[in-house]
Protein backbone atom coordinates (compact mmCIF):
# COMPACT_ATOMS: atom_id res chain seq x y z
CA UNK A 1 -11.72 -16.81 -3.04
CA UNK A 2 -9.14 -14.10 -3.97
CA UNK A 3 -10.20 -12.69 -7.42
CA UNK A 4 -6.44 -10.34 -7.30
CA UNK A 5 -4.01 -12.87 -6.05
CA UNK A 6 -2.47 -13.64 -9.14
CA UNK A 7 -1.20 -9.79 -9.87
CA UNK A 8 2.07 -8.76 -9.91
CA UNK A 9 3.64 -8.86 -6.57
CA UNK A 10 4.72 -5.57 -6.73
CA UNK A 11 0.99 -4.76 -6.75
CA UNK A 12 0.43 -6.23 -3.62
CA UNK A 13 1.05 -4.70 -1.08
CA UNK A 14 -14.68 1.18 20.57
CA UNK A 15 -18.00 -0.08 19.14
CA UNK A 16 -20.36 -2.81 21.52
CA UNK A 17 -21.81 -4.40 19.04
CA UNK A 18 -22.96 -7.64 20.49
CA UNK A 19 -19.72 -9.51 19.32
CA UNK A 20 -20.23 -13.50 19.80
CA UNK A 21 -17.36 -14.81 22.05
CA UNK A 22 -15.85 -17.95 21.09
CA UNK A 23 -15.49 -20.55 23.32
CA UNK A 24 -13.07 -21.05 25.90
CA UNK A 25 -10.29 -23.28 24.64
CA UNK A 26 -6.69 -24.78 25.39
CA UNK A 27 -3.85 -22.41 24.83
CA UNK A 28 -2.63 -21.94 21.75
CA UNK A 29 0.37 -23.80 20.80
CA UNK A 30 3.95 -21.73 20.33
CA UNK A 31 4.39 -22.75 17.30
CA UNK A 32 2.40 -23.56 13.85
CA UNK A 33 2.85 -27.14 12.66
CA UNK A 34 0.96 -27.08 9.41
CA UNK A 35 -0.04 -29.81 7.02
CA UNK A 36 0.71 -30.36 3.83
CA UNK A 37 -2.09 -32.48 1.83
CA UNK A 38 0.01 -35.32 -0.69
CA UNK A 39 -1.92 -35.57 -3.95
CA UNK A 40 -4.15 -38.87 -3.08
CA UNK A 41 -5.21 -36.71 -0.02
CA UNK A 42 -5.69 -33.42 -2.05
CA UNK A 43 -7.70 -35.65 -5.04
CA UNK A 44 -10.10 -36.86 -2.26
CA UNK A 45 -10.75 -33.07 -1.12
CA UNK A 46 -11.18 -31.82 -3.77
CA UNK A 47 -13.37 -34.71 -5.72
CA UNK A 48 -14.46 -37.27 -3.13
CA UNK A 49 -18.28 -37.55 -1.33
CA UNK A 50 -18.08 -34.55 0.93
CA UNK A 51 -17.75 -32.49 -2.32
CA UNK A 52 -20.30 -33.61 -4.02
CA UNK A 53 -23.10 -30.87 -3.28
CA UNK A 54 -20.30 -28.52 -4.89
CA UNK A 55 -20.50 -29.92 -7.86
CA UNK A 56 -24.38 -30.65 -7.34
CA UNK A 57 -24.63 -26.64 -7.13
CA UNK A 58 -23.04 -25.88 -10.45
CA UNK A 59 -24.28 -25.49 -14.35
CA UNK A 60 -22.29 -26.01 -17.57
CA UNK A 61 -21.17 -22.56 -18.06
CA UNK A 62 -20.15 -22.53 -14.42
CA UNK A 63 -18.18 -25.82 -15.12
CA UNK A 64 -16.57 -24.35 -18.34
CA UNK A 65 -14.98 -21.59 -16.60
CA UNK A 66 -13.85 -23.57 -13.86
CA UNK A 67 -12.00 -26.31 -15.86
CA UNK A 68 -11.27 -24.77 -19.16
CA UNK A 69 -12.59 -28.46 -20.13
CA UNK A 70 -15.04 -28.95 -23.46
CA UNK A 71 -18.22 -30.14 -21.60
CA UNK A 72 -21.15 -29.12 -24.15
CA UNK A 73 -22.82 -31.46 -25.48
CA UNK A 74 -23.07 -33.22 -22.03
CA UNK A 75 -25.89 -33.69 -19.72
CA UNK A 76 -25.49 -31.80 -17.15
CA UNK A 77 -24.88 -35.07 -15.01
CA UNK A 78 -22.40 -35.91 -17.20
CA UNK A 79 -20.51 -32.39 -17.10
CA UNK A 80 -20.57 -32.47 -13.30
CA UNK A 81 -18.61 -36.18 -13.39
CA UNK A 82 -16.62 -34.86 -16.05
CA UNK A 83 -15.70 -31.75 -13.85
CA UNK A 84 -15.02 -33.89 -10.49
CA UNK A 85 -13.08 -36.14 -12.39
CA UNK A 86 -10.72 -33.35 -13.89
CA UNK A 87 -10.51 -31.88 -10.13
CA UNK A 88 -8.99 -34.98 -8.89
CA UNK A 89 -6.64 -35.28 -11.77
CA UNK A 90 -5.49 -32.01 -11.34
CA UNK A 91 -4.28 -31.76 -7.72
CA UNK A 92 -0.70 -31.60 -6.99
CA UNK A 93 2.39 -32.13 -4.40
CA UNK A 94 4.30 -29.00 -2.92
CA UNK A 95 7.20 -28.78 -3.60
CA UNK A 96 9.86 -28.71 -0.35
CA UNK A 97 10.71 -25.13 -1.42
CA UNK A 98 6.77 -23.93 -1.22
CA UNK A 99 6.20 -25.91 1.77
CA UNK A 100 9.17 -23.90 3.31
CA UNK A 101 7.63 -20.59 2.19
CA UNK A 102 4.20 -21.32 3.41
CA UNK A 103 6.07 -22.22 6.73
CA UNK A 104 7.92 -19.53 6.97
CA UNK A 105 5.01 -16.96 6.86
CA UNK A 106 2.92 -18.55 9.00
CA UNK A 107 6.05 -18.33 11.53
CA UNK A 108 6.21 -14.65 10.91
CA UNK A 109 2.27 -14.29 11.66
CA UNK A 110 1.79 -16.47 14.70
CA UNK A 111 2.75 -13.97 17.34
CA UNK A 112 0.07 -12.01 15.66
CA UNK A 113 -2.38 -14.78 15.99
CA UNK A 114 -1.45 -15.69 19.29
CA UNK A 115 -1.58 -12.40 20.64
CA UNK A 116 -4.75 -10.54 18.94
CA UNK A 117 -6.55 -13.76 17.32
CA UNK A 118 -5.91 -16.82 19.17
CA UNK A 119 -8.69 -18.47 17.80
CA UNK A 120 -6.66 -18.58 14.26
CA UNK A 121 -3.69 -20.14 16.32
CA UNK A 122 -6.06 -22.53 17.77
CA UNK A 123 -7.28 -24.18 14.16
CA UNK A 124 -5.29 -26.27 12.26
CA UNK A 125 -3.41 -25.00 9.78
CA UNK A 126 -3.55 -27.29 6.15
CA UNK A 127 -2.92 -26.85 2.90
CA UNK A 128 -3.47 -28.43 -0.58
CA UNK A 129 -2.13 -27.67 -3.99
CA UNK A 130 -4.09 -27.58 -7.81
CA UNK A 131 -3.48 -26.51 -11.04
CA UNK A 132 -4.10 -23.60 -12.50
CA UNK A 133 -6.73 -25.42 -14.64
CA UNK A 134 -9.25 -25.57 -11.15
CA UNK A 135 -11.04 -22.94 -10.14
CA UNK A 136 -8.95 -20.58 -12.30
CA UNK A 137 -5.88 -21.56 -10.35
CA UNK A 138 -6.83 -19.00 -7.68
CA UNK A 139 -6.70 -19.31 -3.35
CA UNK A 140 -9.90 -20.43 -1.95
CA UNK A 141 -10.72 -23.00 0.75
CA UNK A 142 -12.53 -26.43 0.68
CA UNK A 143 -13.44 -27.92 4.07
CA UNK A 144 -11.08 -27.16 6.42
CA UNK A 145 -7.97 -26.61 4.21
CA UNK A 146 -6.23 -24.07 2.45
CA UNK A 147 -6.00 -24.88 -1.46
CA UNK A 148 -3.10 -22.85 -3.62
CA UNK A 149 -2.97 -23.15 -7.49
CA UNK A 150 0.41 -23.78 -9.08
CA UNK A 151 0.85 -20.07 -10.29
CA UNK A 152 0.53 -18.24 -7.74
CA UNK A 153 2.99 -20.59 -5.59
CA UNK A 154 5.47 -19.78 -8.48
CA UNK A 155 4.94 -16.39 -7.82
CA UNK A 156 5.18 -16.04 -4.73
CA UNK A 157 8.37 -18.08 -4.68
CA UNK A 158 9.34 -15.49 -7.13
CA UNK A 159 9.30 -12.49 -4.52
CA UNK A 160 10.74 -14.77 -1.46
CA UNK A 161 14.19 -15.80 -4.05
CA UNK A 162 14.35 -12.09 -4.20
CA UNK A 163 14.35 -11.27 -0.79
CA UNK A 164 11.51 -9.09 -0.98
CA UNK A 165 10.16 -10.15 1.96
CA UNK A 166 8.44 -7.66 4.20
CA UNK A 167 6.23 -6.94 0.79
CA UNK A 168 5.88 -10.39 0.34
CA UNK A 169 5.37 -11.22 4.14
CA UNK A 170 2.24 -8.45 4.18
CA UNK A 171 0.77 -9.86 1.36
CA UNK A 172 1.12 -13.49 1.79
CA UNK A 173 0.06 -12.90 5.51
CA UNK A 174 -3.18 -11.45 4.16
CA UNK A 175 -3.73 -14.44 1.61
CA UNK A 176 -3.16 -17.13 4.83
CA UNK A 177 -5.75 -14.92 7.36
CA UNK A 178 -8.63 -14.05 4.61
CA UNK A 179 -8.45 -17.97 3.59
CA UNK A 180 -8.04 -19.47 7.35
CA UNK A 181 -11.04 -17.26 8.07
CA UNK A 182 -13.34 -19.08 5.53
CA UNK A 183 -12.28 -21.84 7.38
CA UNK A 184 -13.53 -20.17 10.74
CA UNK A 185 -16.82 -19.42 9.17
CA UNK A 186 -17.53 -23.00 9.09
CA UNK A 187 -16.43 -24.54 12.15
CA UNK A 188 -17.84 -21.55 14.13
CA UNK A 189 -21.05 -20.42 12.08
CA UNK A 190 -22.32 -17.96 15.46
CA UNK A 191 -19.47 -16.26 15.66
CA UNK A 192 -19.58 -14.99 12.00
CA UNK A 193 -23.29 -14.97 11.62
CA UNK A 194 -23.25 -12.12 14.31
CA UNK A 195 -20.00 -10.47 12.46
CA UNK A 196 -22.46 -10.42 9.23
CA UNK A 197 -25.59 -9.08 11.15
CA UNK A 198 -24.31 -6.44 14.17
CA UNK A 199 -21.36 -5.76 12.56
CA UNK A 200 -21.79 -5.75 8.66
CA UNK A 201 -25.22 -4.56 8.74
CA UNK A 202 -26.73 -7.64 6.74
CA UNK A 203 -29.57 -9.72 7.52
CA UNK A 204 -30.13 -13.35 6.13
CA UNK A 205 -32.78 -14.44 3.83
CA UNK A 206 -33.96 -18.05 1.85
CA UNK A 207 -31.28 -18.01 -0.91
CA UNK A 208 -33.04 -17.45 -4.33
CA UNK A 209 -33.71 -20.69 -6.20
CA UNK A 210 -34.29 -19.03 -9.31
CA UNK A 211 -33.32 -20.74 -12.63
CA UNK A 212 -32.81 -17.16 -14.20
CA UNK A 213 -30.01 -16.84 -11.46
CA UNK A 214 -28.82 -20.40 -11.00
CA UNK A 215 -28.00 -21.38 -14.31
CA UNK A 216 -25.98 -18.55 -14.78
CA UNK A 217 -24.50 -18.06 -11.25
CA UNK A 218 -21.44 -18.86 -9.48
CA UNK A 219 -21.03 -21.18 -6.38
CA UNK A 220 -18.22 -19.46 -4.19
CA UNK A 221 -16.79 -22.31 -2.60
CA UNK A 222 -15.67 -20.20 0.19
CA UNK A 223 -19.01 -18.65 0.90
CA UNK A 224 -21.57 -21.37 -1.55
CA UNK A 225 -24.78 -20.15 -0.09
CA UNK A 226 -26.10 -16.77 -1.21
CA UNK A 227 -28.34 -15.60 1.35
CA UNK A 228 -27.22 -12.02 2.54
CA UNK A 229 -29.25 -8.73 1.86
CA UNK A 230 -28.08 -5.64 2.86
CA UNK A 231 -30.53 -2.65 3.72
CA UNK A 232 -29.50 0.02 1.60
CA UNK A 233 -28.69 2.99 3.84
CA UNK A 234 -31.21 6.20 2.69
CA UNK A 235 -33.30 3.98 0.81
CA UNK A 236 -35.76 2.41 3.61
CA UNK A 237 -37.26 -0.31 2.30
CA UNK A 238 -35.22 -1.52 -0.07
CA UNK A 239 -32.25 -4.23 -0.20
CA UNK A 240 -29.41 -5.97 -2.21
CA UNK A 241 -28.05 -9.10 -2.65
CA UNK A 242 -24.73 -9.64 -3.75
CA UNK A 243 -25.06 -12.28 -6.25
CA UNK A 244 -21.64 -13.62 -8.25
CA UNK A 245 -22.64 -14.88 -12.12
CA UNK A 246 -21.10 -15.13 -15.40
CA UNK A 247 -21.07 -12.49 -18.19
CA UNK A 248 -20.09 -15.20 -20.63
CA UNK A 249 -22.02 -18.43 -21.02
CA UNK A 250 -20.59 -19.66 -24.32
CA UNK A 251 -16.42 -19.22 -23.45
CA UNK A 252 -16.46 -18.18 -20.52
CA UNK A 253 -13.51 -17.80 -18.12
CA UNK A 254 -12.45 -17.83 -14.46
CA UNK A 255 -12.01 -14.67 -13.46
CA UNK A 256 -12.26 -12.68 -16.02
CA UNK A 257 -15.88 -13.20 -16.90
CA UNK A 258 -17.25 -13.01 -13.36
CA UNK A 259 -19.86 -10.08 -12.35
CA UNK A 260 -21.02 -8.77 -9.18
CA UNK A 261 -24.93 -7.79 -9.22
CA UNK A 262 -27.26 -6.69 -6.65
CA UNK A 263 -30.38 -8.46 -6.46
CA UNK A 264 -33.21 -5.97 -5.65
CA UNK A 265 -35.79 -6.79 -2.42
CA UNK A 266 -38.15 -4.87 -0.74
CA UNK A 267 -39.79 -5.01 2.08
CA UNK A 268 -43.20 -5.59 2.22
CA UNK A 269 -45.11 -6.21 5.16
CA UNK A 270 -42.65 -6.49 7.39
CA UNK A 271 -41.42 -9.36 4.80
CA UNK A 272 -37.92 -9.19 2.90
CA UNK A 273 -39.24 -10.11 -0.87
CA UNK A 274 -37.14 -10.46 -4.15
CA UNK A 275 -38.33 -7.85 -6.99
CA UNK A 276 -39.65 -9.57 -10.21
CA UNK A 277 -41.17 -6.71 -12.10
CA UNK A 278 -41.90 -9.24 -15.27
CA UNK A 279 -41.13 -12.08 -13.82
CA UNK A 280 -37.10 -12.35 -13.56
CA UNK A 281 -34.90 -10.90 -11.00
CA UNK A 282 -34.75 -7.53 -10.49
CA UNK A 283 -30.92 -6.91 -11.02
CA UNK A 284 -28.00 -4.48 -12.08
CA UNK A 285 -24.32 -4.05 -11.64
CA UNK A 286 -23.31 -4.09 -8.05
CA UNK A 287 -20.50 -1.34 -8.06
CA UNK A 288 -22.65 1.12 -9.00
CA UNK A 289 -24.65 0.90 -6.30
CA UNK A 290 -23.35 3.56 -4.56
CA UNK A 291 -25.05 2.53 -0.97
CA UNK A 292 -23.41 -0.50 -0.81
CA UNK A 293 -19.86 0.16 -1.71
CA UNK A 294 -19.89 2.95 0.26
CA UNK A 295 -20.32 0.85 3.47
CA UNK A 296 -17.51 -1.46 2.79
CA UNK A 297 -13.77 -0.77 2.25
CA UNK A 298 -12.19 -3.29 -0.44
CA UNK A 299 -14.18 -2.95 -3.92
CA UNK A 300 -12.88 -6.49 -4.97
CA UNK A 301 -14.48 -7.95 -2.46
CA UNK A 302 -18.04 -7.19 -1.64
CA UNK A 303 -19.75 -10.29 -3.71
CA UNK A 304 -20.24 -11.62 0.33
CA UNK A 305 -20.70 -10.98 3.06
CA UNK A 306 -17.52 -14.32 4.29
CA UNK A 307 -15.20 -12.18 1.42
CA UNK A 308 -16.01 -8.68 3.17
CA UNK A 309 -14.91 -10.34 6.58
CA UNK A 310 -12.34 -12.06 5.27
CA UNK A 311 -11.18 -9.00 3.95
CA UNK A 312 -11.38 -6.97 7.17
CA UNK A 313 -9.69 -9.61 9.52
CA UNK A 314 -6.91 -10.19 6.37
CA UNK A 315 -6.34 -6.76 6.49
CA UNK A 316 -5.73 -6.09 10.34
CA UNK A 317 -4.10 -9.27 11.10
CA UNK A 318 -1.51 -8.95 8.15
CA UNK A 319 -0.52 -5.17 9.15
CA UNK A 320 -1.79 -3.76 5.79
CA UNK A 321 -1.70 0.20 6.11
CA UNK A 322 -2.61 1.29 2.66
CA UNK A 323 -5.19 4.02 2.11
CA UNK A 324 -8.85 2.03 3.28
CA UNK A 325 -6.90 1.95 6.61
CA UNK A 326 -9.32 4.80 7.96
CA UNK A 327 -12.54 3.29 7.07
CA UNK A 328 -14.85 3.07 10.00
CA UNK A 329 -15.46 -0.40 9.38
CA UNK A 330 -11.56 -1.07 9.41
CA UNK A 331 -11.26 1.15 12.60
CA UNK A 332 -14.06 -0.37 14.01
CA UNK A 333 -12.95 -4.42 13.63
CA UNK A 334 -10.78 -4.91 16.40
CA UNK A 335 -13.09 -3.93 18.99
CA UNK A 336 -14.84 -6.63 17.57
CA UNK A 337 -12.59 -9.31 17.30
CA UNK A 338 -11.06 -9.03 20.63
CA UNK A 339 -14.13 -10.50 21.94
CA UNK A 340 -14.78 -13.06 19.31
CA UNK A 341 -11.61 -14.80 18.25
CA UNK A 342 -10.42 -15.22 21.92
């Protein structure tokens, strides 16, 4: 889930660690030949059984945000049917003009894929399209598909009329890798789970069922489970985890009123335990602290451990070379990955 993708266009643009190796597969094919979900096939996606525990997940604020729709004065049964309902209704068809642009940069990547990542060439590639009144209209993934918002298509369309197109082509290379990997995290859990751990430093936990966090929290759908503490380098003993939740419960909005924290744990007796000095979480702005960021090299996406990945194998796959391109963890990656994503 790409918090940035709507900006400007013009904005846009070793180590043995234990990597897991994916399985041996067939080749990968010489060309892409992606999918393109029609509406009735994008409706039942987005809205039918296997997304129910999405909507299971969520609370009225969270729904508010994500559908601009006026739930109060709902149960919260009621705002969750309300919500699924409005996700079906607002799915869309692609255009032949965005299906050719979404074509034409996965053409320009798949040498890439094939040659460094052939486990990306290996998946299928599908897509479906939403309005920009889901999920705040921005990228994310559900299942195993790709799902656009109406804007950003537009925009994007925007910079390919204009012939802006090795910009465009870094960018929009980025968007398909970060996205496709959420995808990857799924169907190959062990692979990722030992990116998060030997590579990323974190180690998993039982997610918090707290209602002090839930009913003001937000369920990534690209990464739903918060369960990822990271040791804080210098401080032995003590932990975060990233947590996603809304600043605004009344009006609030998708992005703008999202906030990283950093849920405090310690460990105690050998045991990883959340901190409730007075009986809530112990909590505070993630960016600031300064352990944490430090270790990662994209501020805009640390709320997970899937988005820092994402980020990382985005990043090297698309050819980005802008001024994180030294960190070590950047450096480091494809070491990693040429063992993994064989």
């Amino acid at each position: 889930m790409l918090r940035r993708a709507l900006l400007p266009l013009v904005l846009l643009v070793g180590l043995g660690l234990g990597a897991v190796a994916a399985p041996a597969q067939t080749q990968a094919p010489e060309h892409p030949a992606p999918q393109f979900l029609n509406r009735s096939e994008a409706a039942a996606l987005m809205a039918g059984p296997g997304a129910q525990a999405y909507f299971d997940a969520m609370h009225v604020p969270e729904l508010l945000a994500k559908t601009r729709q006026d739930l109060r004065g709902l149960s919260l049964a009621e705002a969750r049917e309300r919500a699924k309902a409005h996700y079906a209704a607002e799915t869309l068809e692609f255009s032949a003009d965005e299906q050719a642009l979404l074509r034409w940069s996965l053409n320009a990547l798949w040498p890439t894929l094939v040659d460094k990542a052939p486990l990306y060439a290996r998946t299928p590639w599908k897509f479906a399209k939403i309005s920009d009144r889901v999920e705040g209209g921005l990228p994310h993934t559900r299942e195993d598909t790709i799902v656009f918002g109406a804007g950003i298509l537009q925009n994007l369309l925007a910079g390919y009329r204009a012939q802006d197109l090795t910009r465009l082509q870094v960018f929009l290379g980025y968007l398909l890798v970060h996205e496709q990997t959420h995808i990857l995290q799924r169907s190959h859990p062990a692979i990722f789970d030992g990116l998060n751990t030997q590579f990323l430093g974190f180690v998993r936990v039982p997610a918090p069922q707290m209602p002090a966090l839930q009913e003001r929290g937000v369920i990534n759908p690209d990464a739903p489970v918060s369960e990822w503490i990271f040791p804080l380098p210098g401080s032995p003993g003590e932990a975060v985890l990233p947590w996603l939740q809304l600043g605004n419960l009344q009006t609030p909005s998708m992005p703008r009123d999202f906030q990283k924290q950093a849920v405090r744990f310690r460990l105690e007796q050998g045991q990883w335990r959340l901190q409730e000095p007075d009986g809530r979480p112990s909590s505070g702005p993630l960016l600031e602290v300064q352990g944490y960021v430090d270790a990662f090299p994209n501020r805009n996406e640390l709320y997970h451990p899937h988005e820092i990945a994402a980020d990382l194998l985005g990043y090297w796959l698309a050819g980005r070379t802008d001024a994180s391109a030294q960190h070590p963890l950047r450096r480091a990656l494809p070491a990693w990955a040429t063992q993994s994503l064989k």
